[in-house]
N, C-alpha and C. Protein backbone atom coordinates (compact mmCIF):
# COMPACT_ATOMS: atom_id res chain seq x y z
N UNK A 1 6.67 58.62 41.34
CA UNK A 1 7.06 59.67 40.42
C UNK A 1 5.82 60.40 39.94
N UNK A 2 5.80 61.66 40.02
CA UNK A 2 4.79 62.39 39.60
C UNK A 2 5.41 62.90 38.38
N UNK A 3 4.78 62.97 36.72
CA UNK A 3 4.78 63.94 35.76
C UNK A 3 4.53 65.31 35.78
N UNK A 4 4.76 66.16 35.39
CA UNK A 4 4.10 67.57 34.89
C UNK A 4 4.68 68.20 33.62
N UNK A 5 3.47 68.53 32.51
CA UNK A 5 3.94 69.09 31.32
C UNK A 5 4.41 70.28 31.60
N UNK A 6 4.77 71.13 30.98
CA UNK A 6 4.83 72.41 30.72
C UNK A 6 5.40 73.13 29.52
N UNK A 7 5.00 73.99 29.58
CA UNK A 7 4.76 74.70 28.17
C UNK A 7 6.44 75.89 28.47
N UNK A 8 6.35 76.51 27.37
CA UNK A 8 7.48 77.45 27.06
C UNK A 8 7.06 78.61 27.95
N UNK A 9 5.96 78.66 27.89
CA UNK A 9 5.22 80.15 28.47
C UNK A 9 5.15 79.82 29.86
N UNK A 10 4.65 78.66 31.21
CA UNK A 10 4.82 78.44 32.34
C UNK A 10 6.36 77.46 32.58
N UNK A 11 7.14 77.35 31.83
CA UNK A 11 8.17 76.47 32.58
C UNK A 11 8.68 77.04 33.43
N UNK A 12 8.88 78.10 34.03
CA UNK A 12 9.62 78.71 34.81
C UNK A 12 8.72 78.56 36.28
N UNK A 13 7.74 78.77 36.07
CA UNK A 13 6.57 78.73 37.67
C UNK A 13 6.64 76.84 37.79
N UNK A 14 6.29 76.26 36.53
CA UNK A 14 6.39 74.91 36.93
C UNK A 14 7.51 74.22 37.44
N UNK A 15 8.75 74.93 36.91
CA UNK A 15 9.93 74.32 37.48
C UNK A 15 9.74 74.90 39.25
N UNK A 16 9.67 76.05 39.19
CA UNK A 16 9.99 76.38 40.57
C UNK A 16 8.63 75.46 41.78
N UNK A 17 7.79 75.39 40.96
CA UNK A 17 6.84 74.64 42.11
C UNK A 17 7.32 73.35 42.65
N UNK A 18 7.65 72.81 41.08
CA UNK A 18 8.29 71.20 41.42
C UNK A 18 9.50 71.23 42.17
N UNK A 19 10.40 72.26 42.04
CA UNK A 19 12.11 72.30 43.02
C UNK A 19 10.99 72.03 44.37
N UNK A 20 9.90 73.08 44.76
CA UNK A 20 9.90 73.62 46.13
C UNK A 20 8.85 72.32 46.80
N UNK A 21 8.60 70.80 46.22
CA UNK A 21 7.66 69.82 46.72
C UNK A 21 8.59 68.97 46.30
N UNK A 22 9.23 68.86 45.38
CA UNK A 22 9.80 66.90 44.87
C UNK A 22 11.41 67.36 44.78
N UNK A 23 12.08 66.00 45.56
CA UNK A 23 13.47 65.94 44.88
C UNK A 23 13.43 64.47 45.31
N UNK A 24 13.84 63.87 44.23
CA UNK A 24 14.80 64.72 42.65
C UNK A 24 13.85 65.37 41.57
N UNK A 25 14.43 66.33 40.99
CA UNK A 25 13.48 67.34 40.09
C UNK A 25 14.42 66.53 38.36
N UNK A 26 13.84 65.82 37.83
CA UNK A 26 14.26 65.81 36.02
C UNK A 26 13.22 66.20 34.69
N UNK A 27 14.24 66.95 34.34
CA UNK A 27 13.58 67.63 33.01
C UNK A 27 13.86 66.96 32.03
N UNK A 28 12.88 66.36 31.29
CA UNK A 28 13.15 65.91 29.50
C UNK A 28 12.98 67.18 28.58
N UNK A 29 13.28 67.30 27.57
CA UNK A 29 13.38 68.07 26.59
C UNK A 29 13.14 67.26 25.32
N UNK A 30 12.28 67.27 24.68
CA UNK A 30 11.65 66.12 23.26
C UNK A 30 11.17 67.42 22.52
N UNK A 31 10.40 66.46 21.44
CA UNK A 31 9.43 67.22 20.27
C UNK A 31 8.46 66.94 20.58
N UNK A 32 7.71 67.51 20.29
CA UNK A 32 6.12 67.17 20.63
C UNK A 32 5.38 66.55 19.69
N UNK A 33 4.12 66.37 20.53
CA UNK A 33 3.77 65.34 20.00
C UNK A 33 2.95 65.81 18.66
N UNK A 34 2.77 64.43 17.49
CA UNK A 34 2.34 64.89 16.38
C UNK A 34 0.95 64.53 16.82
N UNK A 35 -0.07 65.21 16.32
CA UNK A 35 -1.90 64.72 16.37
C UNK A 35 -1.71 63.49 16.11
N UNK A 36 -1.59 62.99 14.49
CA UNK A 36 -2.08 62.05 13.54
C UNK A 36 -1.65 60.92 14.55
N UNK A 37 -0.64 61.11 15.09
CA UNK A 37 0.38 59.70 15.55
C UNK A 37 0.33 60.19 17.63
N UNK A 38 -0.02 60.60 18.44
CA UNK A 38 0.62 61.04 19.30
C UNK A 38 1.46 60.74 20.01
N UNK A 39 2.76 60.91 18.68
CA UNK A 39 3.93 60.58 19.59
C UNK A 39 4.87 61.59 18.53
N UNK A 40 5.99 62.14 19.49
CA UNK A 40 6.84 63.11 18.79
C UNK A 40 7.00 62.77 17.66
N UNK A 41 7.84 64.07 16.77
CA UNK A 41 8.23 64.17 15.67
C UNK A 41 9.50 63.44 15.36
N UNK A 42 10.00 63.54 16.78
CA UNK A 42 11.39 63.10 17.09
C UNK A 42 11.60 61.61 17.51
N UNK A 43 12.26 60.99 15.83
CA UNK A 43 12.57 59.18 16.12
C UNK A 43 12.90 59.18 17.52
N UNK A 44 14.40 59.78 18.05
CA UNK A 44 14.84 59.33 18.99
C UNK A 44 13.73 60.03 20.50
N UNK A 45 13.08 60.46 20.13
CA UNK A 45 12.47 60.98 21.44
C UNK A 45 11.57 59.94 21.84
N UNK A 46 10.77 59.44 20.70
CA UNK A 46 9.94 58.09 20.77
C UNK A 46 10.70 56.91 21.11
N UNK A 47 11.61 56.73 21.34
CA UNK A 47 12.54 55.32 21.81
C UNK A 47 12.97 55.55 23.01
N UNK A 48 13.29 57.18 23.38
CA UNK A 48 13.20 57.29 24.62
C UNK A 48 12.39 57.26 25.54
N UNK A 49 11.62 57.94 25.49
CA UNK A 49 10.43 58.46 26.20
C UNK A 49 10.40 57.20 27.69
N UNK A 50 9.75 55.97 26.67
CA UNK A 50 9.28 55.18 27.90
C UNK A 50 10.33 54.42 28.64
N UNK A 51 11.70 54.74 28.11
CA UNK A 51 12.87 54.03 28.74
C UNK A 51 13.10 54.92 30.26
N UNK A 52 12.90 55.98 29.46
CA UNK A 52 13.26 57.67 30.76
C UNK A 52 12.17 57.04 31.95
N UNK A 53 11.23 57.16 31.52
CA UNK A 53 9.94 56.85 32.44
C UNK A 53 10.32 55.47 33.52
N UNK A 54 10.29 53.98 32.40
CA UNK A 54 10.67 53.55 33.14
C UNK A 54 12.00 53.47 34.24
N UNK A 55 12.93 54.47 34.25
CA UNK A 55 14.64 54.27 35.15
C UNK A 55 14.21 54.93 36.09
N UNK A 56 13.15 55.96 36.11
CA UNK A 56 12.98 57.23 37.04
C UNK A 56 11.31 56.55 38.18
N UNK A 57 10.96 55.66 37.34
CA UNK A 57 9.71 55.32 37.92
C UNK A 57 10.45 53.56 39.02
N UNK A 58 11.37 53.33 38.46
CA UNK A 58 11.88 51.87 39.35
C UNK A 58 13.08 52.78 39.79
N UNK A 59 13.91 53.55 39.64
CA UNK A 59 15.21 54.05 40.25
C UNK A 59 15.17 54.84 41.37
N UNK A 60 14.19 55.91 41.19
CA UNK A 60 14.26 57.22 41.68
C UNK A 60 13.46 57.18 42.80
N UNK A 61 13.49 57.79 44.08
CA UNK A 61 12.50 57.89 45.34
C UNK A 61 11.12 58.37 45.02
N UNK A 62 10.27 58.34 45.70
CA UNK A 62 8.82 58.13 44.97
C UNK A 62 8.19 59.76 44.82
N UNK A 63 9.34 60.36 45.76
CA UNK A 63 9.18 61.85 45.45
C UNK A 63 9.67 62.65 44.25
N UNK A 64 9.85 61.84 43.54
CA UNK A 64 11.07 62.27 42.15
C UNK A 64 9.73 63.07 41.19
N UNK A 65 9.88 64.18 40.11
CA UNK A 65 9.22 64.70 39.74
C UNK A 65 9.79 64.59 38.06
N UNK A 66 8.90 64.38 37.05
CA UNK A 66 9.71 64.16 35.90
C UNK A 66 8.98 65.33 35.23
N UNK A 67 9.68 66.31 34.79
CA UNK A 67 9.06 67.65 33.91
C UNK A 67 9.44 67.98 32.38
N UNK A 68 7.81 67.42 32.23
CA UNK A 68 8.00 67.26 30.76
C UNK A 68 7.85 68.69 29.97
N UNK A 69 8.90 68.92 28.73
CA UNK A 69 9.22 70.23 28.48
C UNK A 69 9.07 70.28 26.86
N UNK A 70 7.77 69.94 26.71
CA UNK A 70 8.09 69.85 24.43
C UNK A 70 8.81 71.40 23.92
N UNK A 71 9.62 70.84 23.15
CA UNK A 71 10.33 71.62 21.90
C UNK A 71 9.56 72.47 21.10
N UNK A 72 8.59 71.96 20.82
CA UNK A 72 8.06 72.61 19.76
C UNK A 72 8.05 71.36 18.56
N UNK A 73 7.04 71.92 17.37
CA UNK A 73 7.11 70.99 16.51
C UNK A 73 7.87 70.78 15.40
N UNK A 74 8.57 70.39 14.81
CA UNK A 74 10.30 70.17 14.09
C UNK A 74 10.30 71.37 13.67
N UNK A 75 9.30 72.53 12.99
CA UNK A 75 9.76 73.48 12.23
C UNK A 75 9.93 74.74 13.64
N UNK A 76 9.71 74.33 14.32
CA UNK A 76 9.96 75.24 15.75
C UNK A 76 11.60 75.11 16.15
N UNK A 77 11.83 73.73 16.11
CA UNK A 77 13.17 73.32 16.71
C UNK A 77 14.40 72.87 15.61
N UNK A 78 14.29 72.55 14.60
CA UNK A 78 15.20 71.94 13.75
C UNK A 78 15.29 73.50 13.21
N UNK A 79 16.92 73.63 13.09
CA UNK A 79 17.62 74.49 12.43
C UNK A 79 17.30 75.90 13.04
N UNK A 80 16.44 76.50 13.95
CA UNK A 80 16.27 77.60 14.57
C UNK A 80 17.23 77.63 16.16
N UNK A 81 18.57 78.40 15.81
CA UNK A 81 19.36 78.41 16.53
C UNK A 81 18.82 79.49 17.92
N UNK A 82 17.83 80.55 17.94
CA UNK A 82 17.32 81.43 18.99
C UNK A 82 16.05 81.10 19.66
N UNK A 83 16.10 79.14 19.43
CA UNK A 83 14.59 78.56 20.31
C UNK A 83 14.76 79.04 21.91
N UNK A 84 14.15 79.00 22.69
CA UNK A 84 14.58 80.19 23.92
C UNK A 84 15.07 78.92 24.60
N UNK A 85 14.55 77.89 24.27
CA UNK A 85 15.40 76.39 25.26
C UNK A 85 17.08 76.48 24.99
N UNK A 86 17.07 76.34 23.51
CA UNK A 86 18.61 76.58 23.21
C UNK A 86 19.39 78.08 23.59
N UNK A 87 18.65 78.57 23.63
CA UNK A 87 19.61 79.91 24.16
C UNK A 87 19.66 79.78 25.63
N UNK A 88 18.23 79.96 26.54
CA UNK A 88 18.45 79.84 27.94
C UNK A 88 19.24 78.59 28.51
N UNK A 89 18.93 77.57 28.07
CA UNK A 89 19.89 76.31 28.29
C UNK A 89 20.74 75.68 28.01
N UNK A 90 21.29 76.06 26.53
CA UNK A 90 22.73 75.64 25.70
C UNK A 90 21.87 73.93 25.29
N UNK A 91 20.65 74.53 25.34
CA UNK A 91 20.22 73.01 24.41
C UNK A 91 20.52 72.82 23.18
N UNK A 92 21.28 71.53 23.05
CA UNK A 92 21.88 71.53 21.51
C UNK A 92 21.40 70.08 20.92
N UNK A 93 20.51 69.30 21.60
CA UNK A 93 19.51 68.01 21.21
C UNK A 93 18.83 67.55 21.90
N UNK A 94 17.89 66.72 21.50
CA UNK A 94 16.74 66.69 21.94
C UNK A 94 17.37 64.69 21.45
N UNK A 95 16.48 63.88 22.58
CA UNK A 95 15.94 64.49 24.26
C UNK A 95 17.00 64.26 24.43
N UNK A 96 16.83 65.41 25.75
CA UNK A 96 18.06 65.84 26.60
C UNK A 96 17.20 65.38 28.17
N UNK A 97 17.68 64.87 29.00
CA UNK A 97 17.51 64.61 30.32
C UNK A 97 18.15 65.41 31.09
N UNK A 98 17.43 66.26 32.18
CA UNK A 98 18.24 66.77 32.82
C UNK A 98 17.87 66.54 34.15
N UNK A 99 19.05 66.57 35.11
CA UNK A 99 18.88 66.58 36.93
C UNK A 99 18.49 67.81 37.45
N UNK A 100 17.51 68.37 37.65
CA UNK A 100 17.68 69.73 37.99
C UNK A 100 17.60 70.23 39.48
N UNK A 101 18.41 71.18 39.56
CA UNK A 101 18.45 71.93 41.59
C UNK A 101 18.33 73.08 41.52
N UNK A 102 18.00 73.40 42.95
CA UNK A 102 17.28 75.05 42.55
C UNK A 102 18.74 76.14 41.80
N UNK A 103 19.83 75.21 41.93
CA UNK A 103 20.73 76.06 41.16
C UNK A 103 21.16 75.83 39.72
N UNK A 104 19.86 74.87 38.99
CA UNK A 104 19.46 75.03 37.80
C UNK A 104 20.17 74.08 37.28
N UNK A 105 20.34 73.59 36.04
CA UNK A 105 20.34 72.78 35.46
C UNK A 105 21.64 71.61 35.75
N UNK A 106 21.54 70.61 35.84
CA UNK A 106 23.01 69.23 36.80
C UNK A 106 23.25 68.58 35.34
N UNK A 107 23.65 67.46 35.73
CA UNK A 107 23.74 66.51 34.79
C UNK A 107 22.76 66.61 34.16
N UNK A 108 23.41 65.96 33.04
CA UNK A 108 22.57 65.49 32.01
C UNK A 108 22.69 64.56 30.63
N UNK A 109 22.24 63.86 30.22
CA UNK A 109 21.77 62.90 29.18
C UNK A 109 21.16 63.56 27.82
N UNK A 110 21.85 62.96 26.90
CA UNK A 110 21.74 63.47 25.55
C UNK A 110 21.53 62.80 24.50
N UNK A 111 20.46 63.17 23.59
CA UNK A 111 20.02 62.38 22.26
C UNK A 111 19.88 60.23 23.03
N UNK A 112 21.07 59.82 21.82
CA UNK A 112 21.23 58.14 22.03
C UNK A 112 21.60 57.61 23.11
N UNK A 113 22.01 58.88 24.17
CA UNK A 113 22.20 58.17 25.44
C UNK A 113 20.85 57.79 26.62
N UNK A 114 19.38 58.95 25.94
CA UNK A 114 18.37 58.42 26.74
C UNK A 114 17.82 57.30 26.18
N UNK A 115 18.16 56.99 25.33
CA UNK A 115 17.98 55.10 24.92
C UNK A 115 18.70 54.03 25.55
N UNK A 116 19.75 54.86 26.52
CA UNK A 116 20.64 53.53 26.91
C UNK A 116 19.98 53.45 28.28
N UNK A 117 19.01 52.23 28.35
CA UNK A 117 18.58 51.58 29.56
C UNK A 117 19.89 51.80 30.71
N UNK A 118 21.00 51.01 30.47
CA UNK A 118 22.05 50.95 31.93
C UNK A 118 22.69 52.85 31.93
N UNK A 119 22.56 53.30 30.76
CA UNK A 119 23.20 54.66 31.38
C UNK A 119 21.87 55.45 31.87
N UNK A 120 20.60 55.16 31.67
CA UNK A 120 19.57 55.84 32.94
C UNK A 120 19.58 55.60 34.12
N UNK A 121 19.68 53.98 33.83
CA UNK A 121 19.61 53.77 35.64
C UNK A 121 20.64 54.39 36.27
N UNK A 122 21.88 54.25 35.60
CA UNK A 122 22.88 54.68 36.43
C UNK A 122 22.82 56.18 36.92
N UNK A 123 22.39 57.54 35.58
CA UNK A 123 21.97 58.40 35.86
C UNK A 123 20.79 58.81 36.90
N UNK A 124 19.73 57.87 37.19
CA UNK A 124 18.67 58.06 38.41
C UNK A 124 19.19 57.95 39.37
N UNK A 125 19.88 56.48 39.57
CA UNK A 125 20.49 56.26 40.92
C UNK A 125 21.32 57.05 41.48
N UNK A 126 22.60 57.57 40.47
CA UNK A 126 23.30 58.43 40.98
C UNK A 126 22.77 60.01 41.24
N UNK A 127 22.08 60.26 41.19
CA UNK A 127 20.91 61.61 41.21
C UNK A 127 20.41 61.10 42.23
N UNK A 128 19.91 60.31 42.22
CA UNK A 128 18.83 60.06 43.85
C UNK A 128 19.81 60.35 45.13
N UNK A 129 21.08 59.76 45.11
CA UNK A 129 21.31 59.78 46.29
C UNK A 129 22.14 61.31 47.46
């Protein structure tokens, strides 16, 4: 599994590079990270994080690409209904997991469900094949 961050301003070139070298292509959607602590703002993004990592790093074919996508920092994302994630994507929580194909956004995993160890795996595996 290869990572790649990306920002609000390149997600669009980064997504398309990763469709056109790795499948399976998954997008997280979190908060970013705080300095003091570097780890999101977001409880549940921090409980996810390394669960996501680990289902996609033991589940997924070794070509799998995981594209990491921060929110912004809570006053970016909490209560601002025209964040361009939530408008272009109908993002309505964070983290959100997504399967993505060049015909854009598949399944996907939401908030307390990227904490559930057996519903990732099941989500990688069934994506991989």
């Amino acid at each position: 599994m290869k990572a790649v961050r990306a920002t609000l301003e390149n997600f669009d070139a980064a997504l398309k590079e990763g469709l056109e070298s790795h499948n399976p292509v998954y997008v997280v959607f979190f908060g970013t990270e705080k300095p003091e602590t570097n780890e999101s703002w977001c409880p549940d993004c921090v409980v996810a994080d390394p669960l996501i990592r680990k289902a996609i790093l033991t589940h997924a074919p070794q070509n799998a690409l995981l594209l990491e996508a921060p929110v912004g920092h809570r006053e970016d994302w909490k209560g601002n209904a025209s964040h361009p994630y939530r408008t272009r994507f109908n993002l309505s929580a964070i983290p959100t997991l997504f399967r993505w194909t060049k015909e854009g956004p598949g399944a996907a995993l939401v908030e307390e469900d990227c904490a559930n160890a057996q519903k990732l795996e099941e989500f990688v595996r069934s994506s991989s094949q």
